[in-house]
Protein backbone atom coordinates (compact mmCIF):
# COMPACT_ATOMS: atom_id res chain seq x y z
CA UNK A 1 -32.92 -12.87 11.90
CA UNK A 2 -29.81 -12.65 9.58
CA UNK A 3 -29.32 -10.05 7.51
CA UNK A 4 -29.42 -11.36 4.47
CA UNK A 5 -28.37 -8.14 2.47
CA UNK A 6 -24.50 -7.89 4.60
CA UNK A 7 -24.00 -11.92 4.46
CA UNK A 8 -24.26 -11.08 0.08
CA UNK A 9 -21.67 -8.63 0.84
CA UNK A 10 -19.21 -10.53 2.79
CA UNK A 11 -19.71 -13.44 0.12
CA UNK A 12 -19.34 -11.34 -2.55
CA UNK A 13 -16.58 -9.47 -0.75
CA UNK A 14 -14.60 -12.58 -0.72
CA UNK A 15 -14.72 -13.05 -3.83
CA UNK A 16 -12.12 -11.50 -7.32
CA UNK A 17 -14.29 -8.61 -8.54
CA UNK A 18 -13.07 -9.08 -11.89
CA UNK A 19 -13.47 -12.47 -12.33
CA UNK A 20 -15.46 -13.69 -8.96
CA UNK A 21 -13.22 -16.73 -8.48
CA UNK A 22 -12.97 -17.03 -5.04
CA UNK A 23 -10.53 -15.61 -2.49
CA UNK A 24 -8.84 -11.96 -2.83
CA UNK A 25 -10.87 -8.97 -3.56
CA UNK A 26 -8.91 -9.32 -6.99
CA UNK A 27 -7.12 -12.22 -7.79
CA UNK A 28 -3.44 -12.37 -8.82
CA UNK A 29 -4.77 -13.51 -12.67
CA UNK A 30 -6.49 -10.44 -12.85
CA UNK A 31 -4.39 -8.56 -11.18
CA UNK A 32 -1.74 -9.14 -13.62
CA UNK A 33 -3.98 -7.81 -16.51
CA UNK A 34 -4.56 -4.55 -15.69
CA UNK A 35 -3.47 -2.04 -18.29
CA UNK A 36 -0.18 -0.19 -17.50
CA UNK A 37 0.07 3.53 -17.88
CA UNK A 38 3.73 2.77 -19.75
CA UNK A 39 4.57 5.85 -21.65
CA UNK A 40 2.90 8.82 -19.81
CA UNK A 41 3.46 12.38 -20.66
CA UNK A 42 6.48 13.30 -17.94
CA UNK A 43 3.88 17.08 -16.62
CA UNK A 44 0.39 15.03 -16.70
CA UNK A 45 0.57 11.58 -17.55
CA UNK A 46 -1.23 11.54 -20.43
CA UNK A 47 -0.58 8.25 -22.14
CA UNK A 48 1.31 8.72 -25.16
CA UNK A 49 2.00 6.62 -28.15
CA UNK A 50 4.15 3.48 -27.70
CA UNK A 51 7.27 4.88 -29.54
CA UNK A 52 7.03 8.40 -27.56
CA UNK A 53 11.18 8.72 -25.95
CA UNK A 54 11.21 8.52 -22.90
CA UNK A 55 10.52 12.09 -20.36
CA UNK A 56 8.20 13.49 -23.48
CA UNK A 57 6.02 15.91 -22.65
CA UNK A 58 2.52 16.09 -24.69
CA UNK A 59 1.91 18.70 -26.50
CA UNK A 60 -0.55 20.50 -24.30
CA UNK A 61 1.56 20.29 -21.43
CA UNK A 62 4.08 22.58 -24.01
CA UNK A 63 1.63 24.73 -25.09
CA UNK A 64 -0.44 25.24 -21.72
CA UNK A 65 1.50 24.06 -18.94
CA UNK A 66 -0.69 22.94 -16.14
CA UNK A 67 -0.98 24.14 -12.49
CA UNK A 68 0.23 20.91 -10.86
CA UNK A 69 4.10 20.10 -11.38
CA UNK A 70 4.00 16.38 -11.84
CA UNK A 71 1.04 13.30 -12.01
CA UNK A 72 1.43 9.73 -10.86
CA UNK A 73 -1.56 7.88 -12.61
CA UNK A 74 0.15 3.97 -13.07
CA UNK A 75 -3.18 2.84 -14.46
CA UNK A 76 -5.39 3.59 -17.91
CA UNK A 77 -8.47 4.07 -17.14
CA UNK A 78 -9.90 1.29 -19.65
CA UNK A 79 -11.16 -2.16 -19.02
CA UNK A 80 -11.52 -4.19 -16.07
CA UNK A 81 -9.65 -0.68 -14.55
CA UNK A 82 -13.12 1.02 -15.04
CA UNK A 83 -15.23 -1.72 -13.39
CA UNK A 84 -13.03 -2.16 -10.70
CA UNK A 85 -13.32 2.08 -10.13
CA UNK A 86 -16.97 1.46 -10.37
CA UNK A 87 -17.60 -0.77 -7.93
CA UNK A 88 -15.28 0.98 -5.64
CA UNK A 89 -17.15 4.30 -6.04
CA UNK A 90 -20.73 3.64 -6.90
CA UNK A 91 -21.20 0.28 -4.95
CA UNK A 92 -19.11 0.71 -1.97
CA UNK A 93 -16.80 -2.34 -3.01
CA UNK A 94 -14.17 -0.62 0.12
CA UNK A 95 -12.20 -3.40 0.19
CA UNK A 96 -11.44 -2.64 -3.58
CA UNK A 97 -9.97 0.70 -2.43
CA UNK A 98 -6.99 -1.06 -0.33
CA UNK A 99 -5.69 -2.54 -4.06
CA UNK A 100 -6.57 0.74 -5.55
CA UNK A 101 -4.17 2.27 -2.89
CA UNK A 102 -1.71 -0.46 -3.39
CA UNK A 103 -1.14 0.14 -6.62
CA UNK A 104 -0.66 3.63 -6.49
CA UNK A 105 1.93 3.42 -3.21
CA UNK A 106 3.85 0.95 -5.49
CA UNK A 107 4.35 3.93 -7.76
CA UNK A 108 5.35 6.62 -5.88
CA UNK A 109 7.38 4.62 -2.88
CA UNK A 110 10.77 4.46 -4.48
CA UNK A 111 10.67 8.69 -5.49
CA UNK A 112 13.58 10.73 -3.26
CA UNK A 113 11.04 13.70 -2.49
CA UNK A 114 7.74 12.51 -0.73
CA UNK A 115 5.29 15.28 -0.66
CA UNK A 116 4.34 16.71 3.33
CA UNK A 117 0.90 16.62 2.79
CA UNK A 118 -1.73 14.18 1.77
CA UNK A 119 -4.99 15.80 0.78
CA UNK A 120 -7.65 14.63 -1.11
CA UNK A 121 -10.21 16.08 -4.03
CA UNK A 122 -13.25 17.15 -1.67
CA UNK A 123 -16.26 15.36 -2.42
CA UNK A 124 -19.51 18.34 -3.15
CA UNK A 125 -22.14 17.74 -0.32
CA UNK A 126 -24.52 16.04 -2.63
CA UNK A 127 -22.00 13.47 -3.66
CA UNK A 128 -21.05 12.28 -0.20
CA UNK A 129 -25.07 11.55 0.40
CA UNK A 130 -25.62 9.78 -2.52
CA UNK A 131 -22.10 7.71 -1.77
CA UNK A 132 -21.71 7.75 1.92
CA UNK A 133 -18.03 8.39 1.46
CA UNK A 134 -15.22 10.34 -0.64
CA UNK A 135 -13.73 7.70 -2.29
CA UNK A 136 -10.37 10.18 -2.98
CA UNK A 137 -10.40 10.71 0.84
CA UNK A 138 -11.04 6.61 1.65
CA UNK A 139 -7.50 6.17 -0.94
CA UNK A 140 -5.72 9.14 1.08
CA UNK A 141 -6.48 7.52 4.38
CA UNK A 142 -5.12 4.24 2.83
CA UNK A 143 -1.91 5.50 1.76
CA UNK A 144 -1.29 7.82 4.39
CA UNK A 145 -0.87 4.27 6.69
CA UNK A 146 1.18 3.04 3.51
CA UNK A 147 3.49 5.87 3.30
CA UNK A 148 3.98 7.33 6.52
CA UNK A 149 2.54 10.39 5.56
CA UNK A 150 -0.34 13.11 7.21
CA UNK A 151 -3.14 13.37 5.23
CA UNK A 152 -5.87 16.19 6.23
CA UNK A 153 -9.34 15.79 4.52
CA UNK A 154 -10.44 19.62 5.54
CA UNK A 155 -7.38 21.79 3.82
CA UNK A 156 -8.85 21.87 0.46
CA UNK A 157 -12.54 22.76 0.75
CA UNK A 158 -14.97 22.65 -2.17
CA UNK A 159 -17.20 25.30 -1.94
CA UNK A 160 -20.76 23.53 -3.53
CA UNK A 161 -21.80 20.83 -6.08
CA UNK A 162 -21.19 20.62 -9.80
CA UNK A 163 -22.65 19.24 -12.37
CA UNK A 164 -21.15 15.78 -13.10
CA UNK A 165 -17.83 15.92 -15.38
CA UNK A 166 -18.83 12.54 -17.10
CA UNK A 167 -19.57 13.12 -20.56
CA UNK A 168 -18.55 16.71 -20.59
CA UNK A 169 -16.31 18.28 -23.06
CA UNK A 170 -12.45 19.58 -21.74
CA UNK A 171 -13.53 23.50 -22.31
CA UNK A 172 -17.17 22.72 -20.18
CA UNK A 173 -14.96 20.51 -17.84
CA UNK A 174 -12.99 23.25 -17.07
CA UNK A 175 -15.93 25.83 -17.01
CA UNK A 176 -18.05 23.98 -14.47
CA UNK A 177 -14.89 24.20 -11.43
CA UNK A 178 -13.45 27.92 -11.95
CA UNK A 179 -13.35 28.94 -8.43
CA UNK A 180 -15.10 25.67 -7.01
CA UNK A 181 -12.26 25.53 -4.33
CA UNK A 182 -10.48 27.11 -1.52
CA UNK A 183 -7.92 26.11 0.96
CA UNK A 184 -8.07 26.83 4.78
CA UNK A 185 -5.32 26.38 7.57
CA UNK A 186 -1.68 26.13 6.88
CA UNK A 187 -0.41 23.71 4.06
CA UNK A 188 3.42 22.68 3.69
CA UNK A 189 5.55 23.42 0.42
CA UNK A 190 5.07 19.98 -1.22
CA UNK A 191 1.63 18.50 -1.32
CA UNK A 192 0.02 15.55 -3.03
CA UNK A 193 -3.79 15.51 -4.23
CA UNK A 194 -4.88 12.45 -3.98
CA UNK A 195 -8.10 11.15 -6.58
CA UNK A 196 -9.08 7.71 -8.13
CA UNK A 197 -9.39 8.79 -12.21
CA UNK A 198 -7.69 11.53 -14.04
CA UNK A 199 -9.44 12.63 -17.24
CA UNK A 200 -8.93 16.12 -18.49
CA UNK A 201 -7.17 17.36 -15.52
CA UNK A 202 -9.68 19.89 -15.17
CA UNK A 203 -10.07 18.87 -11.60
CA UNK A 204 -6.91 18.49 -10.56
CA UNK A 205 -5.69 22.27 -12.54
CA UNK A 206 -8.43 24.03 -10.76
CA UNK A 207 -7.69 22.14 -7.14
CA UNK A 208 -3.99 22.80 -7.67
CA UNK A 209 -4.27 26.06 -8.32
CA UNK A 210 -6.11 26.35 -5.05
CA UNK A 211 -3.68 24.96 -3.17
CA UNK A 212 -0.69 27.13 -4.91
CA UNK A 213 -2.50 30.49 -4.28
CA UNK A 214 -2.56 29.50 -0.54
CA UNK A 215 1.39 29.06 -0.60
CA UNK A 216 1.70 25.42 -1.76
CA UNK A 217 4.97 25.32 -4.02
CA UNK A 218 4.92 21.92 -5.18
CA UNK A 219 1.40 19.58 -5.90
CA UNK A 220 1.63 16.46 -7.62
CA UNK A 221 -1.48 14.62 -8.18
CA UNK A 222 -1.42 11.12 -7.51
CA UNK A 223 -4.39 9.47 -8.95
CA UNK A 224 -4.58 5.44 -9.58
CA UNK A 225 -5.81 5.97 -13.53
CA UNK A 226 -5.49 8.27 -16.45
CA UNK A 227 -7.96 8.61 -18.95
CA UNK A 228 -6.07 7.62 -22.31
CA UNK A 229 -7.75 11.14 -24.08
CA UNK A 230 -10.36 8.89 -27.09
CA UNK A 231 -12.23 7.93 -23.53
CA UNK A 232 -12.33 11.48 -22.24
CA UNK A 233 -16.27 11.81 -22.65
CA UNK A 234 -16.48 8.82 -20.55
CA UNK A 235 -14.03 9.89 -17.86
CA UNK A 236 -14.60 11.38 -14.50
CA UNK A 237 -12.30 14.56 -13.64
């Protein structure tokens, strides 16, 4: 008897998820739309207005400068960036993640100073059952083959489940990690977390911190979107 749910898959699988024409999992059209992160603050890659010079920092990376030391986000996390996220995350569109990873290589190939380390945002044990996967750890495995670099999915641990970041405000955000994660086994001086959407950085702060109070000198966060901040109640991390 065929199995009539994976033959929808593959079809659909072949198929732009943007625009469904057929043939790549997005097609070079829509490919070509997706909104550039163009004038990113320098510390977090918040995107900043159009006229912003050029190695600006925002002002809350002045007034509060964050854990990590640099973010690579080439994306904003707006439309079809969200849907394509979506799918990726929520209905285990995998092939999506390879473009995802892609796109994010692109950006950090031609820097001097590759990080050691891959490591991904740990996934709470209630998220990988309702997923399946770690979506941050399925973009780290990608680019690890990309890049030529280790990754290791079990250095930063996350010690139990939160309460969804969607909708939250930055000072909840930031409430509902404190102290969510821990490192374990040795970690080299440059490391690179590795997550699909940047929002608040409230994640990535408390993560990076993590990793710098087990010896880490240098994280960057390399995530493939940033959450331009009138979306942040609709962002992710």
């Amino acid at each position: 008897m065929v199995n009539m749910w994976s033959l929808f898959d593959r079809i659909i699988d072949s198929c732009c998820a943007l625009c469904h024409a057929p043939g790549h999992a997005i097609c070079a059209d829509c490919l070509s739309t997706l909104p550039l992160n163009t004038a990113p603050c320098t510390r977090c890659a918040l995107p900043l207005p159009s006229g912003a010079p050029p190695d600006t920092l925002c002002a809350d990376c002045q007034a509060h400068p964050p854990a990590f030391d640099r973010v690579v986000a080439p994306l904003l996390y707006q439309r079809p960036v969200d849907d394509m996220v979506a799918q990726f995350k929520y209905r285990q569109r995998l092939h999506l993640g390879q473009v995802m990873a892609d796109t994010l290589g692109a950006a950090v190939g031609g820097q001097q100073a590759l990080p050691l380390l891959l490591v991904p945002v740990p996934a709470g044990p209630q998220r990988l059952r309702e997923r399946g996967f770690n979506q941050a750890a399925e973009l780290t495995r990608r680019l690890s083959a990309a890049l030529d670099i280790p990754w290791a999915g079990n250095r930063l641990i996350r010690a139990s489940d939160t309460q969804t970041q969607r909708g939250l405000p930055r000072p909840q955000r930031r409430r509902n990690v404190r102290g969510v994660f821990s490192c374990a086994g040795p970690l080299p001086d440059h490391v690179a977390l590795i997550d699909d959407v940047m929002t608040t950085g409230a994640t990535a702060g408390e993560a990076s911190r993590a990793l710098k109070s087990a010896g880490v000198r240098r994280v960057e966060v390399w995530a493939v979107a940033r959450t331009p901040r009138d979306r942040w109640n609709r962002g992710s991390g």
